[in-house]
C-alpha atoms as a PDB file:
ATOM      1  CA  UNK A   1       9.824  -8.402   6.396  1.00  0.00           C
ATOM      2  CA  UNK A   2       9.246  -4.817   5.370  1.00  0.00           C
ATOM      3  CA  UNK A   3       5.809  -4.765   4.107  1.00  0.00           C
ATOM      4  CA  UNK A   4       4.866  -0.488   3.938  1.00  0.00           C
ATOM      5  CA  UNK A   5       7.828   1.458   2.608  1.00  0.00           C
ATOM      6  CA  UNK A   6       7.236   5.309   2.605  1.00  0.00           C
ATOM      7  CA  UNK A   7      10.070   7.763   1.043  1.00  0.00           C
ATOM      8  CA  UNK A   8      10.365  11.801   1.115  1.00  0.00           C
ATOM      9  CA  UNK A   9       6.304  11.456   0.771  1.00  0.00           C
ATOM     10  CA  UNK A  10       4.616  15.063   0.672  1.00  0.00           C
ATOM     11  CA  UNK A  11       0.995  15.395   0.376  1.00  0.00           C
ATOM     12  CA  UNK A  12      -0.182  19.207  -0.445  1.00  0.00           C
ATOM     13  CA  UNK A  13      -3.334  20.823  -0.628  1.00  0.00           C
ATOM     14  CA  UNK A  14      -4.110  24.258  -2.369  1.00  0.00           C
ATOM     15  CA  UNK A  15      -6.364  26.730  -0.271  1.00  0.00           C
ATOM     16  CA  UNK A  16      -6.422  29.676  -2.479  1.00  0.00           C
ATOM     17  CA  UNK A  17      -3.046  30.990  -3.696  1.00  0.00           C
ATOM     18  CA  UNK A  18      -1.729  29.157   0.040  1.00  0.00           C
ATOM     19  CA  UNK A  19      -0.181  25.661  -0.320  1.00  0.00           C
ATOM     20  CA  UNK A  20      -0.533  23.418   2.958  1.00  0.00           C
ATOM     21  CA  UNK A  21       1.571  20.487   3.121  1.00  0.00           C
ATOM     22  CA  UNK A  22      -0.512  17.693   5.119  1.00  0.00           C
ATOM     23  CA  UNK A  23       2.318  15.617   5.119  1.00  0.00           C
ATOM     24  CA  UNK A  24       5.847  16.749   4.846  1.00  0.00           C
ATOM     25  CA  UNK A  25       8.861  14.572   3.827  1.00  0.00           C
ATOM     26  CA  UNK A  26       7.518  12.240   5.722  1.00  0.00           C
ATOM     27  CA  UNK A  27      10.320   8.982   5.375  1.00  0.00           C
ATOM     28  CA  UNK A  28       8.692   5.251   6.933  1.00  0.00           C
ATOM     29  CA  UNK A  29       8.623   1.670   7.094  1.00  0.00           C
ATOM     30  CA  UNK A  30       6.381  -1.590   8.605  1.00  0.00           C
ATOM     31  CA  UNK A  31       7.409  -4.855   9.011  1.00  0.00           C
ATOM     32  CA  UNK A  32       5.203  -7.944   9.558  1.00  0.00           C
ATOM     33  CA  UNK A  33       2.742  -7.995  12.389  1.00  0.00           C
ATOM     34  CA  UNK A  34       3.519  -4.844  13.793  1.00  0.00           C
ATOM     35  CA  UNK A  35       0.928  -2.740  16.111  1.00  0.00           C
ATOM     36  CA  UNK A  36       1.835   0.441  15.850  1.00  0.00           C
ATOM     37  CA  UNK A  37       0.541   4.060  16.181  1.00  0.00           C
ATOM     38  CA  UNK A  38       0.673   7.224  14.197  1.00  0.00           C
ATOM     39  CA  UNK A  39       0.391   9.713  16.905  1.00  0.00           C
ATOM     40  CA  UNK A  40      -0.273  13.772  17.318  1.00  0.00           C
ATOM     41  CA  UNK A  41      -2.710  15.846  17.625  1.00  0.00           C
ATOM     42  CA  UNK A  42      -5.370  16.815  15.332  1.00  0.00           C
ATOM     43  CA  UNK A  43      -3.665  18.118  12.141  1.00  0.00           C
ATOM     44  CA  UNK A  44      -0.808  16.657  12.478  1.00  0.00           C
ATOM     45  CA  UNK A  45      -1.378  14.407   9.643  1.00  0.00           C
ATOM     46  CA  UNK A  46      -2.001  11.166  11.033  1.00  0.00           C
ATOM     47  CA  UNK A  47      -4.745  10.645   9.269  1.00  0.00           C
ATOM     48  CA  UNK A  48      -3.739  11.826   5.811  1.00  0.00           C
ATOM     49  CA  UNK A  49      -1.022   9.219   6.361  1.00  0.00           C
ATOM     50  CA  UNK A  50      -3.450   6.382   6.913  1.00  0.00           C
ATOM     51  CA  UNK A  51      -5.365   7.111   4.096  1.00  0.00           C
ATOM     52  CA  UNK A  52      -2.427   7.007   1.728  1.00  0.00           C
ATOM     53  CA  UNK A  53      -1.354   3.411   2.621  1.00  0.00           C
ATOM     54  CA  UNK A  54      -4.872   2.642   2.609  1.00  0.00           C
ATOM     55  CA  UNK A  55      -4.645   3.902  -1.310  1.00  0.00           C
ATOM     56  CA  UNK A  56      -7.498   6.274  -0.317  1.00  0.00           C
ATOM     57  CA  UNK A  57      -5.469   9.123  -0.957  1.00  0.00           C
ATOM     58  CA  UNK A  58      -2.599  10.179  -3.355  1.00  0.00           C
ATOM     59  CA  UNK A  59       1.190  11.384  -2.585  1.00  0.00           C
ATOM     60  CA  UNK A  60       1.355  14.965  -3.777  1.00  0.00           C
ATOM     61  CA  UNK A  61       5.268  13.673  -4.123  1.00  0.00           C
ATOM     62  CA  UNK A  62       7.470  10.756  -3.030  1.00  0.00           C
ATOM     63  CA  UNK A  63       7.031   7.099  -2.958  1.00  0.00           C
ATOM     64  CA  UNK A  64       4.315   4.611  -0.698  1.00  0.00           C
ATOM     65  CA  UNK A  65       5.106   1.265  -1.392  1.00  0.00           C
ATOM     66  CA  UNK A  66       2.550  -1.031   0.228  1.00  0.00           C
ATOM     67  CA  UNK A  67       2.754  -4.804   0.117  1.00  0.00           C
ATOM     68  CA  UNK A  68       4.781  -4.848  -3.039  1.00  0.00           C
ATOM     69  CA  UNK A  69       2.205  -2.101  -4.801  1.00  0.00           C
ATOM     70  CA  UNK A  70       3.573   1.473  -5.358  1.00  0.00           C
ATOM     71  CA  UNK A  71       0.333   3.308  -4.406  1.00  0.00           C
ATOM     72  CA  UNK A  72       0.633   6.678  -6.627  1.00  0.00           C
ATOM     73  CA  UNK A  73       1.340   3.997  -9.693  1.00  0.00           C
ATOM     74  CA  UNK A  74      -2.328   2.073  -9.452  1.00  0.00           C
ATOM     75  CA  UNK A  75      -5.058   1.944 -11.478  1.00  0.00           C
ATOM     76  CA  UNK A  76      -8.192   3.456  -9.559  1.00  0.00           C
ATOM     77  CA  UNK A  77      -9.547  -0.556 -10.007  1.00  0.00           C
ATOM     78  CA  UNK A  78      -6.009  -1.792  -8.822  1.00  0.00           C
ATOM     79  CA  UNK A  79      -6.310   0.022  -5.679  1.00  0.00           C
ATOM     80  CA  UNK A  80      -9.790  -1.175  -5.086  1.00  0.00           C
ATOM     81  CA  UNK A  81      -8.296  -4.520  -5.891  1.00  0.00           C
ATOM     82  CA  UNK A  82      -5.412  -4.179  -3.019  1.00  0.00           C
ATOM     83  CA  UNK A  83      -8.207  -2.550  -0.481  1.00  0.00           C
ATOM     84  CA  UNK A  84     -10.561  -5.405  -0.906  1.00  0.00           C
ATOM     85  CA  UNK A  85      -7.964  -8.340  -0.361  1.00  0.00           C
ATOM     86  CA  UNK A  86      -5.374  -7.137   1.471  1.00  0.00           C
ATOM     87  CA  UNK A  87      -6.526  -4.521   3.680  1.00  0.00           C
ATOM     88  CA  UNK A  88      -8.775  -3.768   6.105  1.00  0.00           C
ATOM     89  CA  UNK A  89      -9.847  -0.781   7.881  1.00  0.00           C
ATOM     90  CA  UNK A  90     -11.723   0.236  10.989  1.00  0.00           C
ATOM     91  CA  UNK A  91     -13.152   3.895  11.511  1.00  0.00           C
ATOM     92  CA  UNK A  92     -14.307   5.732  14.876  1.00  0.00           C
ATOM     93  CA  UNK A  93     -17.571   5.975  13.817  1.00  0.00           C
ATOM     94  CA  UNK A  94     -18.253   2.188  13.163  1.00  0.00           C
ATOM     95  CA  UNK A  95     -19.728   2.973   9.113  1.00  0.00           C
ATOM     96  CA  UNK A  96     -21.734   0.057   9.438  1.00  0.00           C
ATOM     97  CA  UNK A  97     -24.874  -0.417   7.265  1.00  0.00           C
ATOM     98  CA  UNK A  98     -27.795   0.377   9.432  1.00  0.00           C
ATOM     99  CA  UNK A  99     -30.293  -1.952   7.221  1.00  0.00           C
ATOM    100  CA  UNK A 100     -28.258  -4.680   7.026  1.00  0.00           C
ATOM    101  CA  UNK A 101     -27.835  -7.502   9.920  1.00  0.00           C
ATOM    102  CA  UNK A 102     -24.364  -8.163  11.876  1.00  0.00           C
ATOM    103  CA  UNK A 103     -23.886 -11.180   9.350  1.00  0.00           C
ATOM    104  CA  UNK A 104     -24.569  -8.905   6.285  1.00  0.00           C
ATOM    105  CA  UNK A 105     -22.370  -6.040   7.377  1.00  0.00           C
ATOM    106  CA  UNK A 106     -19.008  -8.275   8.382  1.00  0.00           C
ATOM    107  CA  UNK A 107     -20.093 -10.705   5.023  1.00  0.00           C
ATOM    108  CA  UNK A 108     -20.015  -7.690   2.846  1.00  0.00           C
ATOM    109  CA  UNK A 109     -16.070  -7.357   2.127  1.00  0.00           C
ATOM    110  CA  UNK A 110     -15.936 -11.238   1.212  1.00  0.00           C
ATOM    111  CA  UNK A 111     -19.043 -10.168  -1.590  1.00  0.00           C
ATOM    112  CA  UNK A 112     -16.380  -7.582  -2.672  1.00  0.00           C
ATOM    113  CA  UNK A 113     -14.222 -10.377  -3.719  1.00  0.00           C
ATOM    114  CA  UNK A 114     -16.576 -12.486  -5.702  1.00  0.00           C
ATOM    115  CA  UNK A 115     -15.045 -15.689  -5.960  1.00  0.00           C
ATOM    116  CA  UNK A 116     -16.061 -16.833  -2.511  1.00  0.00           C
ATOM    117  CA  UNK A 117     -18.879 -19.601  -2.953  1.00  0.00           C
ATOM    118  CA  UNK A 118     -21.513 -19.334  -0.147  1.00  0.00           C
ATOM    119  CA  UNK A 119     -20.253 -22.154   2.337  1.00  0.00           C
ATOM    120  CA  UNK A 120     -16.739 -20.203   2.362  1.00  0.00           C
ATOM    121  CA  UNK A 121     -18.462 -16.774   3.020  1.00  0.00           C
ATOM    122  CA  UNK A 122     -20.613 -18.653   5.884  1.00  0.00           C
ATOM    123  CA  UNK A 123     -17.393 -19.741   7.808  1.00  0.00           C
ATOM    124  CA  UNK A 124     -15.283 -16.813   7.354  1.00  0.00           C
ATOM    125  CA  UNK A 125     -18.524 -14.869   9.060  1.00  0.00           C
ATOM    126  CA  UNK A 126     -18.968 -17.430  11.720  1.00  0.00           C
ATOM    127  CA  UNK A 127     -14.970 -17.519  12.782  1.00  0.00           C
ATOM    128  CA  UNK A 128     -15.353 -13.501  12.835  1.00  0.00           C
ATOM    129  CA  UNK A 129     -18.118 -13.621  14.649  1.00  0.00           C
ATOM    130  CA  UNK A 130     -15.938 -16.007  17.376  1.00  0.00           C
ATOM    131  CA  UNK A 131     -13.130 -13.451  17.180  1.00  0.00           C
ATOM    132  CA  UNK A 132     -15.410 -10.946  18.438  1.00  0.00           C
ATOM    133  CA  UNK A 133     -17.158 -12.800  21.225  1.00  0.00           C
ATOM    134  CA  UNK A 134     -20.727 -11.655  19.311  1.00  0.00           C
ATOM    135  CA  UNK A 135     -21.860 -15.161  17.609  1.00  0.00           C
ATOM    136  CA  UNK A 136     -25.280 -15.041  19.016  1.00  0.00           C
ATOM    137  CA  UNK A 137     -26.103 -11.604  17.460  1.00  0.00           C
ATOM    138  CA  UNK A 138     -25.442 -12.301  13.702  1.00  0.00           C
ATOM    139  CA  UNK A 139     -29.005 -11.803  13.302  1.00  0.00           C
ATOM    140  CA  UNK A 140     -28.880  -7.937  14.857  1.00  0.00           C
ATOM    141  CA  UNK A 141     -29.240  -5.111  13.125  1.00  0.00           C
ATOM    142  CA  UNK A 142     -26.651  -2.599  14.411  1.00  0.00           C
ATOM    143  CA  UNK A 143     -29.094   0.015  15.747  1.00  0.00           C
ATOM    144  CA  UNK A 144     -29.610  -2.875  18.562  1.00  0.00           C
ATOM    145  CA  UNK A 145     -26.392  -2.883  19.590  1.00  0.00           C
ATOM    146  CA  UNK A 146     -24.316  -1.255  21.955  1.00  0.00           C
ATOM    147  CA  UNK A 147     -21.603   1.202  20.942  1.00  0.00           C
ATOM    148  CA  UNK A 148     -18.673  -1.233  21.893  1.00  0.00           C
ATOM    149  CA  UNK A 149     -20.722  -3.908  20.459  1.00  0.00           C
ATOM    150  CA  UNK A 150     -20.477  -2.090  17.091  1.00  0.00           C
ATOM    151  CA  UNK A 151     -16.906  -1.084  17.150  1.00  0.00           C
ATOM    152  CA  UNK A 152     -16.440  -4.879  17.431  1.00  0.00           C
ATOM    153  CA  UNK A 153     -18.459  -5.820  14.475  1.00  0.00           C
ATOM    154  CA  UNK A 154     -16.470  -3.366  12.537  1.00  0.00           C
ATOM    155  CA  UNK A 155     -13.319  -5.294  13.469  1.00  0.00           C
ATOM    156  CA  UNK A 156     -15.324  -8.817  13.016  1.00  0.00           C
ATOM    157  CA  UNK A 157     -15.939  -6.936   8.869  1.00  0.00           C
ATOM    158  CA  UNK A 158     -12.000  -5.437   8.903  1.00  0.00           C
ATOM    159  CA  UNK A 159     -10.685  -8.852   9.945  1.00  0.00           C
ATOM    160  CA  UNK A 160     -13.050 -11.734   8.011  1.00  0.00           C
ATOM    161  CA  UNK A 161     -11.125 -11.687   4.825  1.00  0.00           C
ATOM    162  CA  UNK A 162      -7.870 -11.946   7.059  1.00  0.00           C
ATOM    163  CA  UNK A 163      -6.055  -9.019   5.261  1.00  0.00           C
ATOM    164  CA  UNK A 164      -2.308  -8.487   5.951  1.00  0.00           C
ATOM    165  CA  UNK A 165      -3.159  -4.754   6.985  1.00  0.00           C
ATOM    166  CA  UNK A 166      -5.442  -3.410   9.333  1.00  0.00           C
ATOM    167  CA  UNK A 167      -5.946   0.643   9.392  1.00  0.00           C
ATOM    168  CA  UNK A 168      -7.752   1.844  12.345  1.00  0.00           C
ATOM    169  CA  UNK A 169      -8.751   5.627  12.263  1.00  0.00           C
ATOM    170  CA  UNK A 170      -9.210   6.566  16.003  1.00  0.00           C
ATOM    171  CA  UNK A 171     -10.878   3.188  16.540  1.00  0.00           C
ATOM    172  CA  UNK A 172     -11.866   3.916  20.436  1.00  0.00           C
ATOM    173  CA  UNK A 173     -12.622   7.830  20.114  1.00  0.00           C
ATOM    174  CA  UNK A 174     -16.948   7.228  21.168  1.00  0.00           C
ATOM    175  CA  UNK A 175     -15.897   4.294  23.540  1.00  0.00           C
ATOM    176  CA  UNK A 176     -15.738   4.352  27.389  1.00  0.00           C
ATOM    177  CA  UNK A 177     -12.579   3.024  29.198  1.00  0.00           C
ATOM    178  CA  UNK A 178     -13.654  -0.344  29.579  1.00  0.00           C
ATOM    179  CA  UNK A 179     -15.092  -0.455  25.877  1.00  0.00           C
ATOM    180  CA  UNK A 180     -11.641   0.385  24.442  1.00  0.00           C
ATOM    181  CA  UNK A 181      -9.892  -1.642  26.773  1.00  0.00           C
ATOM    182  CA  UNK A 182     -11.828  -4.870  25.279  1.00  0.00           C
ATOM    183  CA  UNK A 183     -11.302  -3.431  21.329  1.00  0.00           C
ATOM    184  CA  UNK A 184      -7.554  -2.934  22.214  1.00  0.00           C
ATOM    185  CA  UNK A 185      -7.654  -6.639  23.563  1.00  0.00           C
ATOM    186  CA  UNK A 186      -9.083  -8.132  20.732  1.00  0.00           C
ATOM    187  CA  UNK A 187      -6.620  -6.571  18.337  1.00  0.00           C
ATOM    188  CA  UNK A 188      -4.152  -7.396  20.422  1.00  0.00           C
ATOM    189  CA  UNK A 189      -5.063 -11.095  20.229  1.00  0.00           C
ATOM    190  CA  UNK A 190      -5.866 -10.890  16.418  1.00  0.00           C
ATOM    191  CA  UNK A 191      -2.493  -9.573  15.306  1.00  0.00           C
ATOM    192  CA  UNK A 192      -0.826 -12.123  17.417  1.00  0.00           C
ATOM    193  CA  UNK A 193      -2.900 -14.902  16.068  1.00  0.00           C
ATOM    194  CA  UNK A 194      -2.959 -13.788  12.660  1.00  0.00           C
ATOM    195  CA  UNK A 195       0.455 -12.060  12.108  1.00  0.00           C
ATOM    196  CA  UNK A 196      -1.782  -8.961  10.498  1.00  0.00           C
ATOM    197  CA  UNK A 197      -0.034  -5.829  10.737  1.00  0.00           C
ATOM    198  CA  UNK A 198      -1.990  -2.900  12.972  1.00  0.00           C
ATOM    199  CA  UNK A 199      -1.155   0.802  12.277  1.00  0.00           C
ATOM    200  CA  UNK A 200      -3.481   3.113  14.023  1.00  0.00           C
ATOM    201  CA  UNK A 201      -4.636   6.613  14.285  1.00  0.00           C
ATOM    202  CA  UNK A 202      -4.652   7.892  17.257  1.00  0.00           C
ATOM    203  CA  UNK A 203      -4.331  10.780  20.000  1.00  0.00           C
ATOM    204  CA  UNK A 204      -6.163   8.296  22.742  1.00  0.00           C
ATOM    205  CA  UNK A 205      -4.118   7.525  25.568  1.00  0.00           C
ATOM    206  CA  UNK A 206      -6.380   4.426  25.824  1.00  0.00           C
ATOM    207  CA  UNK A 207      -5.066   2.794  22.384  1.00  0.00           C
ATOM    208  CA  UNK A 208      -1.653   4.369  22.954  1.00  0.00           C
ATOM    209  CA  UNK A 209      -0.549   1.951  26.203  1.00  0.00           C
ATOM    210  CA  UNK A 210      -1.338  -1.078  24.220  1.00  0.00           C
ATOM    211  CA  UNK A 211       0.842   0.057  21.185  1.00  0.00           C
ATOM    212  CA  UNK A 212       4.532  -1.441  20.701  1.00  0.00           C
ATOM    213  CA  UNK A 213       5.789   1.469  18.169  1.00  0.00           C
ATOM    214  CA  UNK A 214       4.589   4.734  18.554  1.00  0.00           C
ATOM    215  CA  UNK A 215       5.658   7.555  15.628  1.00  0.00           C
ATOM    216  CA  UNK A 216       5.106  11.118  16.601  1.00  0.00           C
ATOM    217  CA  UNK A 217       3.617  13.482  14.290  1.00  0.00           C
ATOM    218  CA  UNK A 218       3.433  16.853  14.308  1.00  0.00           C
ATOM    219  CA  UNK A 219       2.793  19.512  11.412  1.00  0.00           C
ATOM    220  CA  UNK A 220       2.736  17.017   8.667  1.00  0.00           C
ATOM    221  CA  UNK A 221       6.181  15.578   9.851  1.00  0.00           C
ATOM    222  CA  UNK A 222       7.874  12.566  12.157  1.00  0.00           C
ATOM    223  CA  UNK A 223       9.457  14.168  15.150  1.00  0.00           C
ATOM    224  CA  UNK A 224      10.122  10.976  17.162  1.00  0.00           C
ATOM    225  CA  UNK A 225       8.733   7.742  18.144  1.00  0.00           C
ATOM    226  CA  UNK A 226       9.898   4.841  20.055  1.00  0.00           C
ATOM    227  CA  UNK A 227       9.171   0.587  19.637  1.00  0.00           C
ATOM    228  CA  UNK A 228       8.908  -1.565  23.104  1.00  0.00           C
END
């Protein structure tokens, strides 16, 4: 099931009388419980990419349907809406909230949604908190935790609501070899698990073994990619 449709989508920016095109034409779709990669170096657009089917960002032109939403058609509260129930995202730099504990930073997206009575909150957190092999540290605050420990709190907060989506923006880019290799494995497991659909960021060789579609970027536009 196709659930991320992109057509002709061009996304420009004006630098003085110059007009850059950060994305070019570009022409995509997802299915279900895919884990793929958005690949290239930096500037290629990756990113810009991400951001628009994470209905951070705006098509200059063209057409990003995402999970039955056209995103350059929402409401700046509709695309909140989609963002806090149907997709998560993970960052390279973790964005977790220093004064809060682990429990408080991965229960924060299910506060987001409102309806959630306490007791549901509580599970969701705890079966996170499994996921990510870090039950014992609920009570942490982040600045007490390793840097692979964090990175897998911020998949423990991109994962508790179970979203259909996951974005990950360079997800292992301040990890060590080992460090990504356990992210990349817990993704792994999650989007077999859950069916959730992974699209990443990436230029790092260490998220690009594990991925079973890459897409090739370059200068704002797809010049290849291949699915295992």
């Amino acid at each position: 099931m196709t659930i991320i449709r992109i057509e002709n989508l061009t996304r420009s920016y004006q630098m003085g009388s110059t007009t850059l095109n950060a994305l070019d034409n570009v022409s995509l779709t997802f299915a279900t419980g895919e884990f793929s990669g958005l690949i290239g170096p930096s500037g290629s657009g990756k990113t810009t990419l991400l951001n628009i089917i994470g209905s951070l960002d705006l098509p200059t032109s063209g057409s990003a349907e995402v999970l039955g939403k056209k995103i350059e058609t929402l409401t700046p509260r509709q695309a909140a809406a989609l963002r806090n129930y149907e997709i998560g995202f993970i960052f390279q730099t973790f964005n977790l909230l220093p004064v809060y504990t682990i429990y408080e930073n991965i229960e924060f997206p299910l506060l987001l949604q409102k309806q959630l009575k306490p007791p549901q909150r509580r599970a969701m957190v705890k079966q996170a908190l499994e996921w990510v092999g870090l039950a014992d540290r609920a009570a942490s605050l982040p600045k007490q935790l390793s840097g692979g420990q964090c990175q897998r709190v911020a998949i423990a907060r991109a994962i508790v609501k179970k979203p259909r989506l996951v974005l990950a923006d360079e997800p292992t880019a301040n990890l060590d070899a080992q460090n990504s290799a356990n992210i990349m494995e817990i993704m792994l497991r999650l989007n077999q698990e859950l069916n959730t659909t992974f699209i990443f960021s990436t230029h790092d060789e260490k998220v690009i073994r594990h991925l079973r579609r890459k897409i090739k970027l370059a200068d704002g536009r797809v010049v290849g990619g291949e699915s295992i």
